[in-house]
Protein backbone atom coordinates (compact mmCIF):
# COMPACT_ATOMS: atom_id res chain seq x y z
CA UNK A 1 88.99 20.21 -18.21
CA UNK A 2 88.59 16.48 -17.69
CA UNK A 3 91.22 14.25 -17.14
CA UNK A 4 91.37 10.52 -17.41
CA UNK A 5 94.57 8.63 -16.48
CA UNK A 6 94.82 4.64 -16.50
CA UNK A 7 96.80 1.72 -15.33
CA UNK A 8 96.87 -0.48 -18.26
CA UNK A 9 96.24 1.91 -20.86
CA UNK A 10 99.07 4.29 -22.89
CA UNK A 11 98.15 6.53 -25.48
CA UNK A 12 100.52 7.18 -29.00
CA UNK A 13 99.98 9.09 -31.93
CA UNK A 14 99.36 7.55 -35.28
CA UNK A 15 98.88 10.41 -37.69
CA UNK A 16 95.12 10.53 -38.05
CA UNK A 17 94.59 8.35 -35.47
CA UNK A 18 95.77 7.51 -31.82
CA UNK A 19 96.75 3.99 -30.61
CA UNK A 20 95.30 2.95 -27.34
CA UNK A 21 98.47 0.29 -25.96
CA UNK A 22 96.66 -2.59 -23.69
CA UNK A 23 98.66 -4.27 -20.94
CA UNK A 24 101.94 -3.03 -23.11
CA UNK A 25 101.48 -6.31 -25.93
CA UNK A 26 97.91 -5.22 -27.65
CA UNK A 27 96.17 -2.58 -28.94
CA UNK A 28 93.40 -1.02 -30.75
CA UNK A 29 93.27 2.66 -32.86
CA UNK A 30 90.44 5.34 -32.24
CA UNK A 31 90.41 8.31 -35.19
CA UNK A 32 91.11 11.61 -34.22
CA UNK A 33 87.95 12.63 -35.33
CA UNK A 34 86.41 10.60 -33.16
CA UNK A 35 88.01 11.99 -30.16
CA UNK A 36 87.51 15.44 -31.29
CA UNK A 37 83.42 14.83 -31.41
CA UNK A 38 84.52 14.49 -27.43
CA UNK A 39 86.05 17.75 -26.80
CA UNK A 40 89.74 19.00 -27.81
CA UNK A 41 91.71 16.66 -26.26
CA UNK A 42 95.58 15.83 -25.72
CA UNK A 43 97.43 12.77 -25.19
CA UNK A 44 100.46 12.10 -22.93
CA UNK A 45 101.28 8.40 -21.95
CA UNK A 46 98.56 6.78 -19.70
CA UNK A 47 96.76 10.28 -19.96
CA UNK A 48 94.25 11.94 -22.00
CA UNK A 49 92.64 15.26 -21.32
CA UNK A 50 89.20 16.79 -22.67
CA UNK A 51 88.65 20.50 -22.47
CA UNK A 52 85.62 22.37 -22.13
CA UNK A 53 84.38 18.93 -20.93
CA UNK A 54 83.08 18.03 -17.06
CA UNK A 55 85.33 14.99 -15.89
CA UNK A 56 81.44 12.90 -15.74
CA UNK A 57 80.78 13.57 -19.11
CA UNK A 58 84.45 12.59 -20.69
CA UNK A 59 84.35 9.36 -18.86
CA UNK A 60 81.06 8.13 -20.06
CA UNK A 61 81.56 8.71 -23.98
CA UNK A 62 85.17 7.39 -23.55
CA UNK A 63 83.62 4.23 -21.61
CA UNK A 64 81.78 4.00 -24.90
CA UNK A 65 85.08 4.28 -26.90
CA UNK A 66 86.88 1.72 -24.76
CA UNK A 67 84.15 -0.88 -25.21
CA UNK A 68 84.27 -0.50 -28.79
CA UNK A 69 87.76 -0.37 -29.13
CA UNK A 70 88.59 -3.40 -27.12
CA UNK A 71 86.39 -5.53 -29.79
CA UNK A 72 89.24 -4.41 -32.25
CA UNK A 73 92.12 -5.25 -29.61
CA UNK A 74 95.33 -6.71 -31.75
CA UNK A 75 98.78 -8.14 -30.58
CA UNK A 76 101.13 -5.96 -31.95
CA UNK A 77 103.75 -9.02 -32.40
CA UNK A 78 101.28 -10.64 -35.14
CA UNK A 79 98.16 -8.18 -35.67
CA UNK A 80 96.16 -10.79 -34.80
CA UNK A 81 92.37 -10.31 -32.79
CA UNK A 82 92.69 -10.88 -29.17
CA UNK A 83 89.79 -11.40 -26.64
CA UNK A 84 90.26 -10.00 -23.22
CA UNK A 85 88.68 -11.91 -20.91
CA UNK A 86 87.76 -10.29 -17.90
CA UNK A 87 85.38 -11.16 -14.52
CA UNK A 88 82.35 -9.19 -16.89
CA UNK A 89 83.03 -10.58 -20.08
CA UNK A 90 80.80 -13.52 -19.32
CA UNK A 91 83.68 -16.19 -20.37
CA UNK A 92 84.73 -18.57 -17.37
CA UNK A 93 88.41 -19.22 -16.73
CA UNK A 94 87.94 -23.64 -17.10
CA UNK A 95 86.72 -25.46 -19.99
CA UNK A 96 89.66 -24.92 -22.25
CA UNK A 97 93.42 -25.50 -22.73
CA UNK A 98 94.15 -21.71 -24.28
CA UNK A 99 93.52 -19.95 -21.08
CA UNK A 100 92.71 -19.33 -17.39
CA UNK A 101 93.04 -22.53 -15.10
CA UNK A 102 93.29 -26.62 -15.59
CA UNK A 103 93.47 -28.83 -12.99
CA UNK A 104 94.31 -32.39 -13.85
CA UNK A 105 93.35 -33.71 -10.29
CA UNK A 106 96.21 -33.16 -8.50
CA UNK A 107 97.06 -30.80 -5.65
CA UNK A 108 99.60 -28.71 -9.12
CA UNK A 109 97.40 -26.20 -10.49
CA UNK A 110 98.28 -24.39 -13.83
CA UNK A 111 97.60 -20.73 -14.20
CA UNK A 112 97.42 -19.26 -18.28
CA UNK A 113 97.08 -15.63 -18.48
CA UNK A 114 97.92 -15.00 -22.31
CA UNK A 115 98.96 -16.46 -25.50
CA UNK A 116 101.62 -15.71 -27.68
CA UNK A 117 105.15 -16.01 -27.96
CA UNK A 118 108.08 -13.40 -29.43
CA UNK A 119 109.79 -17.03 -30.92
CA UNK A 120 108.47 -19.37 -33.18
CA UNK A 121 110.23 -22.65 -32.10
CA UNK A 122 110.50 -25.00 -34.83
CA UNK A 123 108.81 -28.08 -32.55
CA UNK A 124 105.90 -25.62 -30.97
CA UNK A 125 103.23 -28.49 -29.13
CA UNK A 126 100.68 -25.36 -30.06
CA UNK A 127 102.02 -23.45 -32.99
CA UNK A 128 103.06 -20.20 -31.41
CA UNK A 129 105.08 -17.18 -32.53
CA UNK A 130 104.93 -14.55 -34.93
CA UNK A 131 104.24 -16.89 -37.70
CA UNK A 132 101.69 -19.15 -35.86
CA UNK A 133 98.56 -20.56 -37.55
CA UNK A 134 96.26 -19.86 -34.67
CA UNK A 135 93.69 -17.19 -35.55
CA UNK A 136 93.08 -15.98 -32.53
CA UNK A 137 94.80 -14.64 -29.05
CA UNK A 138 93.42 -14.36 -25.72
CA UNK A 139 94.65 -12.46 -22.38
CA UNK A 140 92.91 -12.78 -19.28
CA UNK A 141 92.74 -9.98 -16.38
CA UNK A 142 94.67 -10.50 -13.69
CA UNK A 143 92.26 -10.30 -10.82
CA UNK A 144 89.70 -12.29 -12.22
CA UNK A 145 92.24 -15.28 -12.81
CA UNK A 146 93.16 -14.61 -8.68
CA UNK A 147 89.72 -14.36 -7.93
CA UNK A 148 88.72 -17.77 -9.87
CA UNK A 149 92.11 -19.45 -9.08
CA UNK A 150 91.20 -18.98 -4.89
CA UNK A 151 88.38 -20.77 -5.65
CA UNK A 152 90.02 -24.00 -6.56
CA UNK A 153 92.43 -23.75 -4.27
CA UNK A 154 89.74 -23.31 -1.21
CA UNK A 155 87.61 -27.02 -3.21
CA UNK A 156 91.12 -28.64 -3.30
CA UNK A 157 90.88 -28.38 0.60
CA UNK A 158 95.26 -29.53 -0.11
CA UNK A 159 97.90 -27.84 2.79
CA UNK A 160 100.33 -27.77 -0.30
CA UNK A 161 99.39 -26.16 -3.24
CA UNK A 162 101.67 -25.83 -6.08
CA UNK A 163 101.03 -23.41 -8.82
CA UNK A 164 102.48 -23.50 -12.64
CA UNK A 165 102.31 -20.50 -14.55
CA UNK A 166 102.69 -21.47 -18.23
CA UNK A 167 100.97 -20.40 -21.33
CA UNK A 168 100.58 -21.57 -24.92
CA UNK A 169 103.31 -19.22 -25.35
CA UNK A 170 105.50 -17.30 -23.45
CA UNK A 171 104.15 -16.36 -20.44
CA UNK A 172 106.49 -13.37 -19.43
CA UNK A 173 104.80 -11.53 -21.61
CA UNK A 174 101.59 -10.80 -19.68
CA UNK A 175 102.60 -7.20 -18.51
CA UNK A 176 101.13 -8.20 -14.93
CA UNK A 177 103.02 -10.86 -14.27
CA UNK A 178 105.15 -9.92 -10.95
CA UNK A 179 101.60 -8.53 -9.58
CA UNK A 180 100.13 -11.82 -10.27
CA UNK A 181 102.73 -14.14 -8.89
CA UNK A 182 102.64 -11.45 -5.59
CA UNK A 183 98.73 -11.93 -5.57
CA UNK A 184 98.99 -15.98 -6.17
CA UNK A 185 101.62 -16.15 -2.83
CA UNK A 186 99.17 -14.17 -0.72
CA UNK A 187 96.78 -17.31 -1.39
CA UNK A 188 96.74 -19.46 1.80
CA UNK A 189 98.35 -23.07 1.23
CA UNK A 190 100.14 -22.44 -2.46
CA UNK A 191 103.65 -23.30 -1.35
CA UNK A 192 105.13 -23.31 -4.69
CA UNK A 193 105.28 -20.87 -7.45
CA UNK A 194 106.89 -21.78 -11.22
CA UNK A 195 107.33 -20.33 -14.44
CA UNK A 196 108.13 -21.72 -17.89
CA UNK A 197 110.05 -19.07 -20.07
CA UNK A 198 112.25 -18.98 -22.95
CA UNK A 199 114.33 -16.66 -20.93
CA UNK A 200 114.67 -14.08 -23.87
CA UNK A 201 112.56 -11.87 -22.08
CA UNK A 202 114.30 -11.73 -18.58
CA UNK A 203 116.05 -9.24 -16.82
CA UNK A 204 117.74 -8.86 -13.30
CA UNK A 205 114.99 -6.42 -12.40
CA UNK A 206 112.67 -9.05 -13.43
CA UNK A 207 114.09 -11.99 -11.58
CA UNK A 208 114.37 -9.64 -8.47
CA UNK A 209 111.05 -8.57 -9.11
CA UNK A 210 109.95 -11.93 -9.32
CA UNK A 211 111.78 -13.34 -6.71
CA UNK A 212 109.66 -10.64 -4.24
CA UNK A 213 106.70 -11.00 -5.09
CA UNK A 214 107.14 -15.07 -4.37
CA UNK A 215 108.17 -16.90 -7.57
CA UNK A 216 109.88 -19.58 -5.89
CA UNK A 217 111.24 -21.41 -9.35
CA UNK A 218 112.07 -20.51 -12.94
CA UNK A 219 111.86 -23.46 -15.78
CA UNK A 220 114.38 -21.94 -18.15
CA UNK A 221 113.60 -23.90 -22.05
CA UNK A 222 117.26 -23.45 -22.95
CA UNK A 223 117.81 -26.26 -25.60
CA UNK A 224 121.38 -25.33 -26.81
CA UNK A 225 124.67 -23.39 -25.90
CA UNK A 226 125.48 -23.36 -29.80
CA UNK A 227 124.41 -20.29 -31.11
CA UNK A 228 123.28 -21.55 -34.45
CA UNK A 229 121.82 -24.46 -32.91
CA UNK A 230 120.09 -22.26 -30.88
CA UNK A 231 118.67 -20.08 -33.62
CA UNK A 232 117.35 -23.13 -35.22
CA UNK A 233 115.51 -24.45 -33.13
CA UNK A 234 114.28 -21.14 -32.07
CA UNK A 235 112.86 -20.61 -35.24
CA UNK A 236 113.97 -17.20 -34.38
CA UNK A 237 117.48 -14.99 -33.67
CA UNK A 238 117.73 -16.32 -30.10
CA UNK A 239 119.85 -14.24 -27.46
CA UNK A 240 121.47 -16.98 -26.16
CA UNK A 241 124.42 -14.29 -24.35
CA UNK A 242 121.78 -12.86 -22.26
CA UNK A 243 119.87 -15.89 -21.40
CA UNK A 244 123.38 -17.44 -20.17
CA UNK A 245 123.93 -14.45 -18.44
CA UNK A 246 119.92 -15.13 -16.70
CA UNK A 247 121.15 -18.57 -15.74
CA UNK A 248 123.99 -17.45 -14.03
CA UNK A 249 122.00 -14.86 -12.02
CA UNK A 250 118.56 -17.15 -11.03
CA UNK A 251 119.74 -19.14 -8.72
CA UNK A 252 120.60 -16.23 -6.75
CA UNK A 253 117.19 -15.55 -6.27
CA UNK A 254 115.34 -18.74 -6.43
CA UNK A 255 115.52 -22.23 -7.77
CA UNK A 256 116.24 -22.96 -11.54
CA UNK A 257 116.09 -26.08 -13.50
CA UNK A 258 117.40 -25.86 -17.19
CA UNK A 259 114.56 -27.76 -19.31
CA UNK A 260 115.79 -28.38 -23.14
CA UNK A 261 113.72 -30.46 -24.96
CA UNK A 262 115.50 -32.78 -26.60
CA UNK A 263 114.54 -32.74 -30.83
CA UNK A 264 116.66 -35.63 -32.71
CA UNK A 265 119.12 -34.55 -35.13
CA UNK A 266 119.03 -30.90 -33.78
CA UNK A 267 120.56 -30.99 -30.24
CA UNK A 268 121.71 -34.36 -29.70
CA UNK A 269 125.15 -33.65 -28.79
CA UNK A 270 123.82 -30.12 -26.23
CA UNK A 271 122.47 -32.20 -23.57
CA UNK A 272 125.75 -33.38 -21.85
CA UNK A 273 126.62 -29.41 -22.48
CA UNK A 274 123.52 -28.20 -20.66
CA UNK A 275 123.75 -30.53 -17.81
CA UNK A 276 127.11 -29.73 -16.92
CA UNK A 277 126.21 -25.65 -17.35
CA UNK A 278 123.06 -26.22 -14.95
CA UNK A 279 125.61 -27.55 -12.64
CA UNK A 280 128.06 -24.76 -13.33
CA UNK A 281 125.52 -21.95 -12.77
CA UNK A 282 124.33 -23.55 -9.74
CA UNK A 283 120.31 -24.45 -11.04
CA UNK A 284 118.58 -27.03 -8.63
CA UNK A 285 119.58 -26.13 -4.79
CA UNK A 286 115.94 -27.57 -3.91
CA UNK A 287 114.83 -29.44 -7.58
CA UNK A 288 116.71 -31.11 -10.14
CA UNK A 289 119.26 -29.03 -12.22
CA UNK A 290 117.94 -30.50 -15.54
CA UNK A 291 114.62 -31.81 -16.69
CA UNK A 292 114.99 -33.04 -20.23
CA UNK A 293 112.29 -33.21 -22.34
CA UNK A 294 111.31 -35.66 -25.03
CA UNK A 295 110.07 -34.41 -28.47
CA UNK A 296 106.24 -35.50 -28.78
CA UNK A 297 103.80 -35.25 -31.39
CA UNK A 298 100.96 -32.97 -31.22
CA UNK A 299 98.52 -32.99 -34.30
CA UNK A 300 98.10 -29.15 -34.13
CA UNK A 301 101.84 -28.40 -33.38
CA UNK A 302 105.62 -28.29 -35.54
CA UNK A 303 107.09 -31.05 -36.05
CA UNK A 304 110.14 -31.25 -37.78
CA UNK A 305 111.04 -34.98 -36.37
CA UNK A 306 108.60 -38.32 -35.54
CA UNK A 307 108.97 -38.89 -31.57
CA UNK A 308 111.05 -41.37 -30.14
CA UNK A 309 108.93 -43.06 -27.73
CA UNK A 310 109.99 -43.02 -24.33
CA UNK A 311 111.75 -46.11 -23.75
CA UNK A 312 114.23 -44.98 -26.21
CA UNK A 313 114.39 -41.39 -25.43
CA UNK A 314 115.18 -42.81 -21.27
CA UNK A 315 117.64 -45.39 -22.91
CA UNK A 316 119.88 -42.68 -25.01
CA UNK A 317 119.58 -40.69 -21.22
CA UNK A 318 120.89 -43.40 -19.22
CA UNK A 319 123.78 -44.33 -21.59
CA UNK A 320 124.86 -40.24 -21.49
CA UNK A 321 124.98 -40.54 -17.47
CA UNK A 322 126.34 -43.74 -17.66
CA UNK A 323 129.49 -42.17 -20.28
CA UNK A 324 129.33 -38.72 -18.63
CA UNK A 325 128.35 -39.18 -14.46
CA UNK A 326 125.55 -36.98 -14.60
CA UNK A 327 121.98 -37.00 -13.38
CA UNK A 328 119.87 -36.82 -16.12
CA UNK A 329 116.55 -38.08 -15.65
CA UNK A 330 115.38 -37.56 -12.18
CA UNK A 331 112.58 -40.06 -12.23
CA UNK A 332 111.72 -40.27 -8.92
CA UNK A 333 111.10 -36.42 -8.01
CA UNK A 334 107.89 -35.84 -7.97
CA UNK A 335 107.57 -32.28 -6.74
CA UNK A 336 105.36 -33.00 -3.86
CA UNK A 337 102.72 -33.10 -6.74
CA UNK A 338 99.92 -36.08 -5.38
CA UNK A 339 96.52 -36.54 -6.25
CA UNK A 340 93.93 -34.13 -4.80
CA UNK A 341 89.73 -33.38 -5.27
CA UNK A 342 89.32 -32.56 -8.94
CA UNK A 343 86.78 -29.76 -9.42
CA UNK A 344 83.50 -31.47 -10.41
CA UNK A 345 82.53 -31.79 -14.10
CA UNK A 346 79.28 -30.26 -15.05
CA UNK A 347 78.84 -32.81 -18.10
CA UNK A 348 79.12 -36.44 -19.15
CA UNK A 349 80.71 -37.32 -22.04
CA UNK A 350 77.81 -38.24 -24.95
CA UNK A 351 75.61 -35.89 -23.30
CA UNK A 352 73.77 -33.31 -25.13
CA UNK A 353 73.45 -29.62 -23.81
CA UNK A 354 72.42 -25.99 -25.07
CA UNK A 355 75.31 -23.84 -24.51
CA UNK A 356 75.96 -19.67 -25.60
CA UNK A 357 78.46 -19.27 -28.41
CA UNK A 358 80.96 -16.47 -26.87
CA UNK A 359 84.14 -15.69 -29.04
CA UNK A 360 86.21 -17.30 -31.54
CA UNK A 361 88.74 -20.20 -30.83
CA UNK A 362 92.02 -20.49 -31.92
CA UNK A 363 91.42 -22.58 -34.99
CA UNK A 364 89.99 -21.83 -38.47
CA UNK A 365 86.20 -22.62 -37.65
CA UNK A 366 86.30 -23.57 -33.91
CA UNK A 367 84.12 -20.96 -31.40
CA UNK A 368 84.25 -21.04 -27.56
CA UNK A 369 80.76 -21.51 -26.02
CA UNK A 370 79.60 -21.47 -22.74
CA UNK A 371 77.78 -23.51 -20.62
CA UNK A 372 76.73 -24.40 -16.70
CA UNK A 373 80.34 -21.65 -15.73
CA UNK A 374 82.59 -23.76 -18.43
CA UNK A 375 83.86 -23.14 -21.95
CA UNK A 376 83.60 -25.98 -24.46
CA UNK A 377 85.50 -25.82 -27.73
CA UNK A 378 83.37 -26.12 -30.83
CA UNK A 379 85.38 -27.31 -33.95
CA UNK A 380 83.30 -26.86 -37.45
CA UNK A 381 81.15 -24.47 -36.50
CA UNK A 382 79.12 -22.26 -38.98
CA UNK A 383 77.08 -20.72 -36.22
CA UNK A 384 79.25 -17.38 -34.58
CA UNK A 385 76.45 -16.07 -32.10
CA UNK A 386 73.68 -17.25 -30.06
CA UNK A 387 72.13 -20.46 -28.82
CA UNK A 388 73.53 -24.23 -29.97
CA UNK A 389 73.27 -27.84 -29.25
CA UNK A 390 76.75 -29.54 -28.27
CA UNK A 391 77.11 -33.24 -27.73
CA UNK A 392 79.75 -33.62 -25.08
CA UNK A 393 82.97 -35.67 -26.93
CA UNK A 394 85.69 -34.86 -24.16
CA UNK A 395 85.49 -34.07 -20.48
CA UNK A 396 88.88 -35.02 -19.05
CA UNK A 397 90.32 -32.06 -16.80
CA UNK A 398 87.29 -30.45 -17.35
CA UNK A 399 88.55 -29.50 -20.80
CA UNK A 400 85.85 -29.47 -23.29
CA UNK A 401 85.04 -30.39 -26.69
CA UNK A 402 81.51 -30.24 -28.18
CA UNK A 403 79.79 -31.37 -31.37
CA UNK A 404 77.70 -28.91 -33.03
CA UNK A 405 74.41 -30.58 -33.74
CA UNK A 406 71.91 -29.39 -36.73
């Protein structure tokens, strides 16, 4: 009998099929039938057993199995196609905004392991949620982003590193999170460790999970302590009892700041309530206790409201601390974020290369190519495989956009 057990794979059954569950948020379905052309075979959690079958055998035609299924991997919050990207899947981890690592020539580093979001909030900068436009998801293995990310760190040549974990999303849904964070602390010189989360998703065994493995902050998006405001602006039924209840229990573990974003004629009069609950639960012991956000406009994103440019939006905050005593905008903390060696660009904007069409982007039309260990995003183009010609339109961050040429 041969018996294959796995770390990020669970098995369920679906009738006349079974559901291979990836990294707990995506999947992919194998028939029955197919399994059976394998050997008998029975299914029990991160387990499936062949009889009659040498272990050898079962784990090369299940290899095959695996690398067809993954092709078809969903997310089971939207059913949409989702490319793993992993250290043989020939995609790098810089080049794009949807994934893996940016640095924006500073000594702050962000870190994206996933897309997707279980809210839909109605002023999105990248459309995300259940209902999102984006065609495609991505999630990235964990030890390849470590692997790549210890990389920069080591060019940065910086004694204080500072890493962001966000996503175009929410990021507490990549299943390894706590071993990521614990394998980003082990990397010498990163000093700092954040998250942004919506907080629906948190639980004490999270935070202390968290908290020991070396996340050193959480960036709570909490934009209202009126329930319906709440759900509005969610886009979604938000559990605003339970992510009170997260506030209150953070800063036990490690720094908070409560970040609304402040959207005009939705949560005008929450920010003087926020403030004073960031106080109350104790948030910012070594940051601020609030970081407001101003509404901005993105041309791919929701947006219910124009944007109030920022001399207004710091105006409105300096007449509610002026009226209320409270520190709102925080202008001079900086984070210990300076500037620092940017990674070196590979291209020139206006420069024409040949670069390998790899997977599909997030947008109707758009593929991700790759070129001299970067991704450039390809907008309008008919071509899904194979070799093309790009002229290089953006470069900054080493983020990368590329004509297709006839």
């Amino acid at each position: 009998m041969a018996e294959l057990i796995f770390k990020d794979l669970s098995f369920e059954d679906k009738e006349e099929k079974v559901r291979a569950k990836f990294l707990k948020l995506f999947y992919f379905e194998v028939e029955k039938s197919v399994l059976e052309s394998i050997g008998n075979f029975k299914i029990d959690g991160n387990k499936i057993e062949f009889v009659d079958i040498s272990d050898k055998k079962a784990q090369r035609k299940f290899s095959m199995l695996l690398s067809r299924g993954f092709i078809q991997l969903k997310n089971r919050l939207n059913n949409k196609p989702t490319v793993y990207i992993h250290k043989n899947s020939g995609i790098p981890l810089m080049g794009t905004n949807y994934f893996g690592l940016i640095d924006r020539g500073t000594n702050l580093i962000e870190v994206k392991p996933i897309t997707s979001c279980n809210l839909g909030c109605i002023y999105c900068s990248v459309d995300e949620g259940p209902l999102s436009r984006r065609k495609v998801d991505f999630v990235v293995e964990k030890d390849y982003l470590v692997e790549e990310l210890k990389k920069l760190v080591e060019y940065k040549q910086e004694g204080y590193i500072d890493i962001h974990i966000n996503a175009q999303g929410e990021p507490s849904l990549y299943a390894d999170m706590v071993e990521l964070v614990a394998d980003i602390a082990k990397i010498s010189n990163v000093k700092s460790i954040s998250i942004d989360t919506n907080g629906t998703l948190l639980t004490k065994q999270l935070i202390d999970d968290l908290a020991n493995a070396g996340l050193t902050r959480i960036n709570l998006s909490l934009n209202a302590l009126d329930q319906e405001i709440a759900d509005k602006m969610a886009g979604f039924p938000y559990n605003l009892k339970k992510v009170k209840e997260m506030a209150y229990y953070i800063p036990k573990k490690m720094d908070l700041i409560i970040a609304p974003l402040w959207l005009p004629g939705y949560n005008d009069d929450e920010l003087v309530k926020l403030a004073k609950f960031a106080k109350e639960v104790g948030a910012g012991k070594n940051c601020p206790a609030i970081g407001i956000q101003n509404f901005l406009y993105y041309r791919f994103g929701r947006n219910p409201v124009k944007q109030v440019e920022m001399d207004i939006f710091y105006k409105k905050l300096q007449e509610l601390e002026q009226k209320h005593g409270l520190n709102l905008i925080n202008k001079d903390y900086m984070f210990k974020i300076k500037k620092s060696r940017e990674y070196p660009k590979p291209f020139k904007k206006g420069q024409v290369i040949k670069a390998q069409i790899v997977c599909p982007g997030r947008f109707h039309g758009e593929m991700l190519a790759v070129a001299s260990d970067r991704l450039i995003s390809v907008p309008n183009c008919h071509k899904e495989e194979g070799i093309v010609n790009l002229k290089i339109r953006r470069t900054k961050h080493n983020i990368f956009l590329g004509e297709l040429l006839k």
